[in-house]
Protein backbone atom coordinates (compact mmCIF):
# COMPACT_ATOMS: atom_id res chain seq x y z
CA UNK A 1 0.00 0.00 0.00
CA UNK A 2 2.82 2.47 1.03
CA UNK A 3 4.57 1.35 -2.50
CA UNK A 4 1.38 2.69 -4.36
CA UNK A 5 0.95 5.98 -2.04
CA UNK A 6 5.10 6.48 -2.83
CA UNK A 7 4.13 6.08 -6.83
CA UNK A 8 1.22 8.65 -6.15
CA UNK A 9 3.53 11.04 -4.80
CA UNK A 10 6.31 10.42 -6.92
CA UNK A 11 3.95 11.67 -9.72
CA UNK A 12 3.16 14.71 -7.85
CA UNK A 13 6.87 15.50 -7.26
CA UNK A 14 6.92 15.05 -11.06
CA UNK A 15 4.25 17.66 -11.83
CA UNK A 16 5.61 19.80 -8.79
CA UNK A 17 9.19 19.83 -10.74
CA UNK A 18 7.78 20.86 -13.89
CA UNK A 19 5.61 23.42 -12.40
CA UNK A 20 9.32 25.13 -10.48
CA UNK A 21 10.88 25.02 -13.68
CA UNK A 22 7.97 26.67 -15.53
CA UNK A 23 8.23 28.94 -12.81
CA UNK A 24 12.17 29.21 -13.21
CA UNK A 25 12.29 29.66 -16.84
CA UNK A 26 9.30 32.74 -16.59
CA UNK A 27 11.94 34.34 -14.33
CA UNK A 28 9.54 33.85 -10.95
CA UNK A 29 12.17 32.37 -9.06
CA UNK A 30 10.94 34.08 -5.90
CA UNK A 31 7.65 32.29 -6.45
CA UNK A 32 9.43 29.20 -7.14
CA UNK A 33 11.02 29.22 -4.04
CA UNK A 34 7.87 29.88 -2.26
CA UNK A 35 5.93 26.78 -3.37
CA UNK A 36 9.04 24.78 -2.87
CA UNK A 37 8.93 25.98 0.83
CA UNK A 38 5.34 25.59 1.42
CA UNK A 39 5.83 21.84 0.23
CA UNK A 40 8.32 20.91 2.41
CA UNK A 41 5.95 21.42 5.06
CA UNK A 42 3.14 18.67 3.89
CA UNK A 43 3.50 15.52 5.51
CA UNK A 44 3.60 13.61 2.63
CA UNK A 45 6.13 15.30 0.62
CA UNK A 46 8.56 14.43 3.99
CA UNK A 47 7.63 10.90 4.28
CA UNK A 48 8.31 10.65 0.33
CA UNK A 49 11.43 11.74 0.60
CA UNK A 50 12.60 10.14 3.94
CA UNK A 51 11.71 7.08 1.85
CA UNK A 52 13.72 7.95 -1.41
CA UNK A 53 16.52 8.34 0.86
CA UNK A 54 16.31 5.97 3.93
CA UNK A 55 13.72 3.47 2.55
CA UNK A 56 11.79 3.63 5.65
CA UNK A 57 8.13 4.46 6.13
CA UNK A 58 7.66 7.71 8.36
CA UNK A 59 4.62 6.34 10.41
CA UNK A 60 1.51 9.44 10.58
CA UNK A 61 1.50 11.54 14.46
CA UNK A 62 -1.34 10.96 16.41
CA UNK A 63 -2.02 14.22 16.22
CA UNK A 64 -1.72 16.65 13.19
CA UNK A 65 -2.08 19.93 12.21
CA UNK A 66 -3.64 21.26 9.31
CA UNK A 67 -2.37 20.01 5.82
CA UNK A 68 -3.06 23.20 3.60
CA UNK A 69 -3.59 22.65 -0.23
CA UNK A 70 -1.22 23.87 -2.31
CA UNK A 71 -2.11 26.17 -4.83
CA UNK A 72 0.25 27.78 -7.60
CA UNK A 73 -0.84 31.32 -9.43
CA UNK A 74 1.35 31.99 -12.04
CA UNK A 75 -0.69 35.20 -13.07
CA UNK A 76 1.62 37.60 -11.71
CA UNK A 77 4.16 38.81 -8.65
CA UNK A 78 1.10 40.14 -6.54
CA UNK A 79 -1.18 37.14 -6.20
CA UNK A 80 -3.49 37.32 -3.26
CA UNK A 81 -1.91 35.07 -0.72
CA UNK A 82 -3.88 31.70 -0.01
CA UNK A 83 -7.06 32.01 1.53
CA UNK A 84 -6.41 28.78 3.58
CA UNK A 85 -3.04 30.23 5.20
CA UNK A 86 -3.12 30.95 8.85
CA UNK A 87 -2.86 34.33 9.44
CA UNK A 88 0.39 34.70 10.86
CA UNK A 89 1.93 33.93 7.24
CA UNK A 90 -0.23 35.88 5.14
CA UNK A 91 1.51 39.14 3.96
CA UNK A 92 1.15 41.82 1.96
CA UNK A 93 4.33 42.30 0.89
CA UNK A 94 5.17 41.70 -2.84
CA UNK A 95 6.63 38.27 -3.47
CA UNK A 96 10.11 39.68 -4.82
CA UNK A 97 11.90 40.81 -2.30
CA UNK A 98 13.62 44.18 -2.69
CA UNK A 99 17.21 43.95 -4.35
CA UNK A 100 18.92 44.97 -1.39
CA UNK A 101 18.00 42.41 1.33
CA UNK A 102 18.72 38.86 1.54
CA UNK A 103 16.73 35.88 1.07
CA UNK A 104 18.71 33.92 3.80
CA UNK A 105 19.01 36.93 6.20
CA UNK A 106 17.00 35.58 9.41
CA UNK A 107 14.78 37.76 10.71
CA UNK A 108 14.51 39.11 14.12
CA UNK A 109 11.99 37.82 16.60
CA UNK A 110 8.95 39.45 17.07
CA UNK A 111 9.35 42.03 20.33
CA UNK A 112 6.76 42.19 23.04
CA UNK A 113 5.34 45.34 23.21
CA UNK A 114 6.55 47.69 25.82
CA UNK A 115 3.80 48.26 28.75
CA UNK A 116 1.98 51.41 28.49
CA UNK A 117 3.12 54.62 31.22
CA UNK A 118 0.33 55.32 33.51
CA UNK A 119 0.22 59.08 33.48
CA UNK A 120 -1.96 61.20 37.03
CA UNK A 121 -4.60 63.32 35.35
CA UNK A 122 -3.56 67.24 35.32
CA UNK A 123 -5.04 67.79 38.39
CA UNK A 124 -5.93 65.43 41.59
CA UNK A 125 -9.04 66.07 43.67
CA UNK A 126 -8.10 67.23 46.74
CA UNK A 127 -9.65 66.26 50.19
CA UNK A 128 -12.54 68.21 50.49
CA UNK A 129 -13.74 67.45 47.38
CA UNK A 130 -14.04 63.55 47.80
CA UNK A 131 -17.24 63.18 49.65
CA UNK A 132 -17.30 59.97 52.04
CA UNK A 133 -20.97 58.28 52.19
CA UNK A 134 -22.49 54.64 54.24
CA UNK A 135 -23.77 54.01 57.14
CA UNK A 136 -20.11 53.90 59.01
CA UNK A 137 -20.25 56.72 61.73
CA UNK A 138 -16.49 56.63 62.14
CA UNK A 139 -14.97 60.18 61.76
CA UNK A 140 -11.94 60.13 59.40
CA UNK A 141 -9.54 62.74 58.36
CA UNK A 142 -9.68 62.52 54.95
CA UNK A 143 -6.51 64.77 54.18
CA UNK A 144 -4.23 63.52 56.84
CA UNK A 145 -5.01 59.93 55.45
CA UNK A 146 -5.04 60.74 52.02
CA UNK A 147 -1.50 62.88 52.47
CA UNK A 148 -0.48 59.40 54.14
CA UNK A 149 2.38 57.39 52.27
CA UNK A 150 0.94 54.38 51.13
CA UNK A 151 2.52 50.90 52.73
CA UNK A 152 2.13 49.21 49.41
CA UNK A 153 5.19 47.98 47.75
CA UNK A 154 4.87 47.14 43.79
CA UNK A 155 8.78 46.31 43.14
CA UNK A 156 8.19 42.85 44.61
CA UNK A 157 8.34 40.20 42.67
CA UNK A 158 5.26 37.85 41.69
CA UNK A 159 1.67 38.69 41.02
CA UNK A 160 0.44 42.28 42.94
CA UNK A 161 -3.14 42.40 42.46
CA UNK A 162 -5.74 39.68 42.97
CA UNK A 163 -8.88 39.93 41.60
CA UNK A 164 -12.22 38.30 42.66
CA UNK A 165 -15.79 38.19 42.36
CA UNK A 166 -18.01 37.43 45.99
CA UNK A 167 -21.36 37.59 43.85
CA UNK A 168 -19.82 36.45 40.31
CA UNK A 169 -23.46 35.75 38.94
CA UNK A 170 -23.94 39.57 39.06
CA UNK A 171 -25.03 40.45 35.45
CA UNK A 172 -26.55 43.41 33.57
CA UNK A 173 -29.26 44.85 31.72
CA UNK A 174 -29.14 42.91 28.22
CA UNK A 175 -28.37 44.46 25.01
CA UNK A 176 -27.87 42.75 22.04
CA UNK A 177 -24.24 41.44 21.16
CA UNK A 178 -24.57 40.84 24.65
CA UNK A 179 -27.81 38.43 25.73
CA UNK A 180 -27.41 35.74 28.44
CA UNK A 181 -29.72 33.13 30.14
CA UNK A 182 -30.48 34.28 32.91
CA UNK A 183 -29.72 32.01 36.65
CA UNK A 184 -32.05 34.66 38.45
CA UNK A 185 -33.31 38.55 37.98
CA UNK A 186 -30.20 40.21 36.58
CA UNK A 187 -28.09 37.14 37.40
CA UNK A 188 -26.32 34.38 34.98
CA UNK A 189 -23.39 31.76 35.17
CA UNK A 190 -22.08 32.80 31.90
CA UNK A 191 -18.60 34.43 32.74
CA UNK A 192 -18.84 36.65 29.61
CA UNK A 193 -22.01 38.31 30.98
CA UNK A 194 -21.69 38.71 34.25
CA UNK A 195 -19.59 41.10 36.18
CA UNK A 196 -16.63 38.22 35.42
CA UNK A 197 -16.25 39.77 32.07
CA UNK A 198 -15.79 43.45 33.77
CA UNK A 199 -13.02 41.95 35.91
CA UNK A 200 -11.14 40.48 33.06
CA UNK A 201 -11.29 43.50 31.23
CA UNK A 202 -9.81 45.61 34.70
CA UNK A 203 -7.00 42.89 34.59
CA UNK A 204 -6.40 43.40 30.78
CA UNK A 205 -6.23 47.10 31.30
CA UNK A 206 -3.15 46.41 34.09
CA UNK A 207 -1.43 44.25 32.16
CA UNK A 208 -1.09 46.68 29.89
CA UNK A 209 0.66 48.87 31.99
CA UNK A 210 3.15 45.88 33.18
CA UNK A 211 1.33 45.16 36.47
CA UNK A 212 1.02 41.43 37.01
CA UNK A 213 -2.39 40.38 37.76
CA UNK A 214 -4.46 37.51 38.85
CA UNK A 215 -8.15 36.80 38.42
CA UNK A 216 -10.65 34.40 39.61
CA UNK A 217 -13.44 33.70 38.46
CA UNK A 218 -14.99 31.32 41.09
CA UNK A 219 -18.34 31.50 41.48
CA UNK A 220 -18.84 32.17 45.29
CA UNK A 221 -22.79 32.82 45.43
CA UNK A 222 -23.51 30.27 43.69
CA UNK A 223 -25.24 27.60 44.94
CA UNK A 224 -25.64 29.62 48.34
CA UNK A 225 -25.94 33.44 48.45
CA UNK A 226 -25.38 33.23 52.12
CA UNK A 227 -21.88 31.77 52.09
CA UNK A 228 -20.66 34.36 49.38
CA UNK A 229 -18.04 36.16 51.40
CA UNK A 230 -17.07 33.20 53.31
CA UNK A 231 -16.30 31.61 50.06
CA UNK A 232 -14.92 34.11 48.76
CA UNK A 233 -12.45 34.69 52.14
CA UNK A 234 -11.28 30.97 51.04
CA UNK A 235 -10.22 32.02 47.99
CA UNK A 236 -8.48 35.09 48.59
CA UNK A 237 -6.39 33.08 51.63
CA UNK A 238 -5.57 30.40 49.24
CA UNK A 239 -3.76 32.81 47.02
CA UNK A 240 -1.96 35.08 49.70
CA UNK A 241 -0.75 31.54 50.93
CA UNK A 242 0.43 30.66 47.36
CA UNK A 243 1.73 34.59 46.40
CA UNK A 244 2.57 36.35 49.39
CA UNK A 245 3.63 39.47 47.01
CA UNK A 246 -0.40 40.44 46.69
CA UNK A 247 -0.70 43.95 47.94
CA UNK A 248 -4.60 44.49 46.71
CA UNK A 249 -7.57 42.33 46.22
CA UNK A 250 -10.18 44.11 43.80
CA UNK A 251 -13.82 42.42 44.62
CA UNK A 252 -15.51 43.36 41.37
CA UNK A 253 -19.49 44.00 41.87
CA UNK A 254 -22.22 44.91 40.33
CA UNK A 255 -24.45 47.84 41.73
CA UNK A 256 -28.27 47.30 42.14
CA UNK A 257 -30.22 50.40 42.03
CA UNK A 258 -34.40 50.78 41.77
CA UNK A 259 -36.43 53.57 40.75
CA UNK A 260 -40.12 54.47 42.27
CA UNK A 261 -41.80 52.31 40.09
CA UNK A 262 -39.76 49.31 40.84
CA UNK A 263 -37.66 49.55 37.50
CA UNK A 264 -33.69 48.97 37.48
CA UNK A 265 -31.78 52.09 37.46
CA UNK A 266 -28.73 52.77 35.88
CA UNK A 267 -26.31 54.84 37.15
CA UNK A 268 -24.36 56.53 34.45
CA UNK A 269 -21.50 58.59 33.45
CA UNK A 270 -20.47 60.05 30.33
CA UNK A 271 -16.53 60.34 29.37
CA UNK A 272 -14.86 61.55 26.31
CA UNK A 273 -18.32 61.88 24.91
CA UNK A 274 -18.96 57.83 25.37
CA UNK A 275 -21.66 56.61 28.04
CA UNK A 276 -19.96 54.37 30.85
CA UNK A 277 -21.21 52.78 34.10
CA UNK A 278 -20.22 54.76 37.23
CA UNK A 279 -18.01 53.56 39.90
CA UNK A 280 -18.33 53.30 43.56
CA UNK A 281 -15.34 52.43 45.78
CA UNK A 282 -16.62 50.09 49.12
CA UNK A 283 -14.05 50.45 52.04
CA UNK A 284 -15.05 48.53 54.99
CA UNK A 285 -14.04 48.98 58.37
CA UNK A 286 -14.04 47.11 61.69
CA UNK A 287 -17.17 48.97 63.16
CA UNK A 288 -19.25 46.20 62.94
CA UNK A 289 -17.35 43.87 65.77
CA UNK A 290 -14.97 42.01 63.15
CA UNK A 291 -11.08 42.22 63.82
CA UNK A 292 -10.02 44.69 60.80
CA UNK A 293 -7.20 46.57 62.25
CA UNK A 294 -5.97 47.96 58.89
CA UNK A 295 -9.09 49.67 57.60
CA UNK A 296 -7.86 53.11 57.78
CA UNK A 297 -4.90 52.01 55.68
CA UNK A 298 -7.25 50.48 52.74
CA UNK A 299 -9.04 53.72 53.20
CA UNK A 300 -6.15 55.83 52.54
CA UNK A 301 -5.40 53.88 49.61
CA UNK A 302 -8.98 54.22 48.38
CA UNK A 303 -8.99 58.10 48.78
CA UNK A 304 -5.87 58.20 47.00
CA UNK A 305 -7.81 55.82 44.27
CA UNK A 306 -10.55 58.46 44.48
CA UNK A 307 -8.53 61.39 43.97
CA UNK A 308 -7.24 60.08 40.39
CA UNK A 309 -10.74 58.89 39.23
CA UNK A 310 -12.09 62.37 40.26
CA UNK A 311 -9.54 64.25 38.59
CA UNK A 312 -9.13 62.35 35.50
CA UNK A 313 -12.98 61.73 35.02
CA UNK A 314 -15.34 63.94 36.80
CA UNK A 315 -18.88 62.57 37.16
CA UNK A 316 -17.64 58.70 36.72
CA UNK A 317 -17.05 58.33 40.94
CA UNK A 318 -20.03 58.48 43.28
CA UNK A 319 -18.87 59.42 46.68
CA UNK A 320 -16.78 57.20 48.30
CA UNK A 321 -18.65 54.56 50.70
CA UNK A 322 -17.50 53.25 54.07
CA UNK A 323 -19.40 50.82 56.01
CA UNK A 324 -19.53 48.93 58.70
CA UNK A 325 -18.75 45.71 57.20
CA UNK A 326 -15.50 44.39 56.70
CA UNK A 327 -15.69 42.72 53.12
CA UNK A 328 -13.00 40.19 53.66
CA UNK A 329 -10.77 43.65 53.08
CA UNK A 330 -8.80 43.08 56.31
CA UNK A 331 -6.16 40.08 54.00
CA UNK A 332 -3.99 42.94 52.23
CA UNK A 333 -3.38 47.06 52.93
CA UNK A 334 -4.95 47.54 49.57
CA UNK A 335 -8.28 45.67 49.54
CA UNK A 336 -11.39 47.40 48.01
CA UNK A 337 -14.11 46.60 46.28
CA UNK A 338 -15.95 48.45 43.17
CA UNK A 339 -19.49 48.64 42.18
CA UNK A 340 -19.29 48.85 38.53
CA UNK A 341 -22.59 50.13 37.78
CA UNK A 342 -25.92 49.01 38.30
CA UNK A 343 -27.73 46.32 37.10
CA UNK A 344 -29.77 49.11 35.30
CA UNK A 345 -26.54 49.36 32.96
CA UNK A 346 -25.29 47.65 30.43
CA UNK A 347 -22.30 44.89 29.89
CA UNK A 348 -21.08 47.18 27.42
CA UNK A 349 -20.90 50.27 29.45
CA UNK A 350 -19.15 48.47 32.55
CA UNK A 351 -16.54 47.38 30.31
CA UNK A 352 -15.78 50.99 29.06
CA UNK A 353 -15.91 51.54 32.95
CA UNK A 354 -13.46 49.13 33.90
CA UNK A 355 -10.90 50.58 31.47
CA UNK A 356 -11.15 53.54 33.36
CA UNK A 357 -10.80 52.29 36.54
CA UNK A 358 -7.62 50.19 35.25
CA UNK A 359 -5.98 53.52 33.95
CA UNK A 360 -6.85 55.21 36.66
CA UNK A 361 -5.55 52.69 39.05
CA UNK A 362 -2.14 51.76 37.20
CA UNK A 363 -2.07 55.84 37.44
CA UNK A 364 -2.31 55.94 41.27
CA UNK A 365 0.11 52.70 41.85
CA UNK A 366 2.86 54.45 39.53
CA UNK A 367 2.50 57.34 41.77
CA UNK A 368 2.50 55.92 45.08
CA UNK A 369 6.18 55.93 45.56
CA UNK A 370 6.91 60.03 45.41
CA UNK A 371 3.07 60.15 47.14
CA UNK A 372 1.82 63.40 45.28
CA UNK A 373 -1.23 63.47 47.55
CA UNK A 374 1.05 64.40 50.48
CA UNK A 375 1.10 67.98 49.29
């Protein structure tokens, strides 16, 4: 059988010889070289010749990849390349190569592109203009705290921010592009519709800037609401135990906000002329009888937060809340959590809100170390 398959290809070496030297003697030696190359790289022109030379049979991988046909134009130098390619050897680049550079000249590996600079908006909001909201009745300094040098340290090494979802089924009005089955009223397990979607694209957003991130995307409400935070304290243990080099946990939430008539709300914000969800930073403290010795600490980092957001985007912030709860905040100095709109808003316009928040925050972190807040 392998003795008629050999003939087979034999013949189509044959025809693929006559077709180079057609392509040789009309002076397309470029193109020549081309299908040459791209049929060295079918499986059964190897085994043919592995046979011609070693008279062994190459025996087929478990596992292949893609044979692509191969398909000669001899109409001219700027055929479209083939449709089948992948994409990463398509080109648009004429087939002759310019006079001056070398066939054999390898090429240099792709570069990574550099991470973005986080930049402070022109001007910070100051103190008094940060307005603190909830039901805590602690009083707080705001500009002693928010003049405070931060204790974070982002020069360590490993992963710096962690972040989580406590009610991952949190979802949004739906729009289309953007439907979802719903697991309850504005609630889904589908990670790409619920408020898992507006964590990834926070994480994204720090990446950019060179921060390394983490982000789970357990669902902790789900099948008990109840156990949410206890869940999600699991969680957020289990990765402090595994990177110790965490400095903030980000609990990603969704906002849910009802108007007279019983309708969801949304709360909105409009930036560089493109509706977004607003934010609300969540700082808990230890008023409500649970050890949390380092609230004012995630505070101070949260005003600091605050202060960027404000000054780079007015109207996205509402005023800052602090409660009584602690919000499993008390594991690192710079634990918050962020309502991301409400489920009145859209997926869409929590994503744009996210970015934000991710500039914003890469912002404040690139900051921290020459603490412009401290006047």
């Amino acid at each position: 059988m392998y003795q008629s398959k050999s003939r087979r290809y034999g013949a189509a070496m044959v025809a693929l010889s006559l077709c180079l030297r057609l392509c040789i003697y009309l002076g397309l030696d470029a193109k020549a070289a081309a299908i040459l190359s791209q049929a060295a790289r079918q499986t059964p022109f190897a085994a043919f010749m592995l046979y011609l030379e070693t008279g062994q049979v190459s025996r087929a991988q478990e596992t292949q990849g893609p044979v692509y046909v191969l398909e000669m134009e001899l109409a001219g130098d700027d055929a479209a390349p083939d449709a089948e390619a992948p994409a990463d050897e398509q080109t648009d680049a004429p087939a002759d190569p310019p006079a001056e550079t070398e066939p054999d000249t390898p090429q240099a590996p792709a570069q990574e592109a550099a991470p973005a600079e986080a930049e402070l908006p022109a001007s910070l909001a100051s103190a008094s203009a940060i307005a603190i909201a909830g039901g805590c009745t602690y009083q707080v300094d705001k500009t002693a705290l928010l003049a405070q040098p931060s204790t974070l340290d982002f020069s360590v090494e490993g992963p710096t921010i962690l972040i989580v979802h406590t009610h991952a089924s949190e979802s949004y009005t739906a729009e289309a592009g953007y439907e979802y089955d719903e697991s309850g009223a504005y609630r889904t397990l589908d990670p790409t519709r619920s408020v898992i979607a507006v964590g990834e694209a926070l994480a994204q957003r720090l990446r950019s800037y060179g921060l390394e991130v983490l982000h789970d995307e357990t669902f902790h409400d789900y099948p008990s609401y109840n156990d949410s935070y206890a869940n999600a304290l699991v969680t957020i243990e289990s990765y402090l135990e595994q990177y110790p080099s965490i400095q903030m946990v980000i609990d990603v939430h969704r906002d849910a906000v009802a108007d007279e008539s019983g309708a969801a709300l949304p709360l909105s914000a409009t930036v560089d002329g493109e509706k977004c969800a607003q934010l609300m930073l969540v700082v808990g403290t230890d008023q409500g009888g649970l050890n949390h010795p380092g609230w004012r600490e995630n505070l101070a980092n949260a005003l600091k937060l605050q202060s960027v957001l404000q000054g780079a985007y007015p109207g996205l912030c509402r005023n800052l809340n602090l409660r009584t709860e602690r919000f499993n905040q008390h594991m690192t100095p710079g634990s918050i959590l962020v309502e991301v709109g409400s489920n009145g808003n859209t997926l869409s316009q929590a994503l744009t809100a996210a970015e934000h928040l991710g500039d914003a925050l890469a912002a404040m972190i690139a900051a921290l170390p020459d603490n412009p807040w401290g006047g």
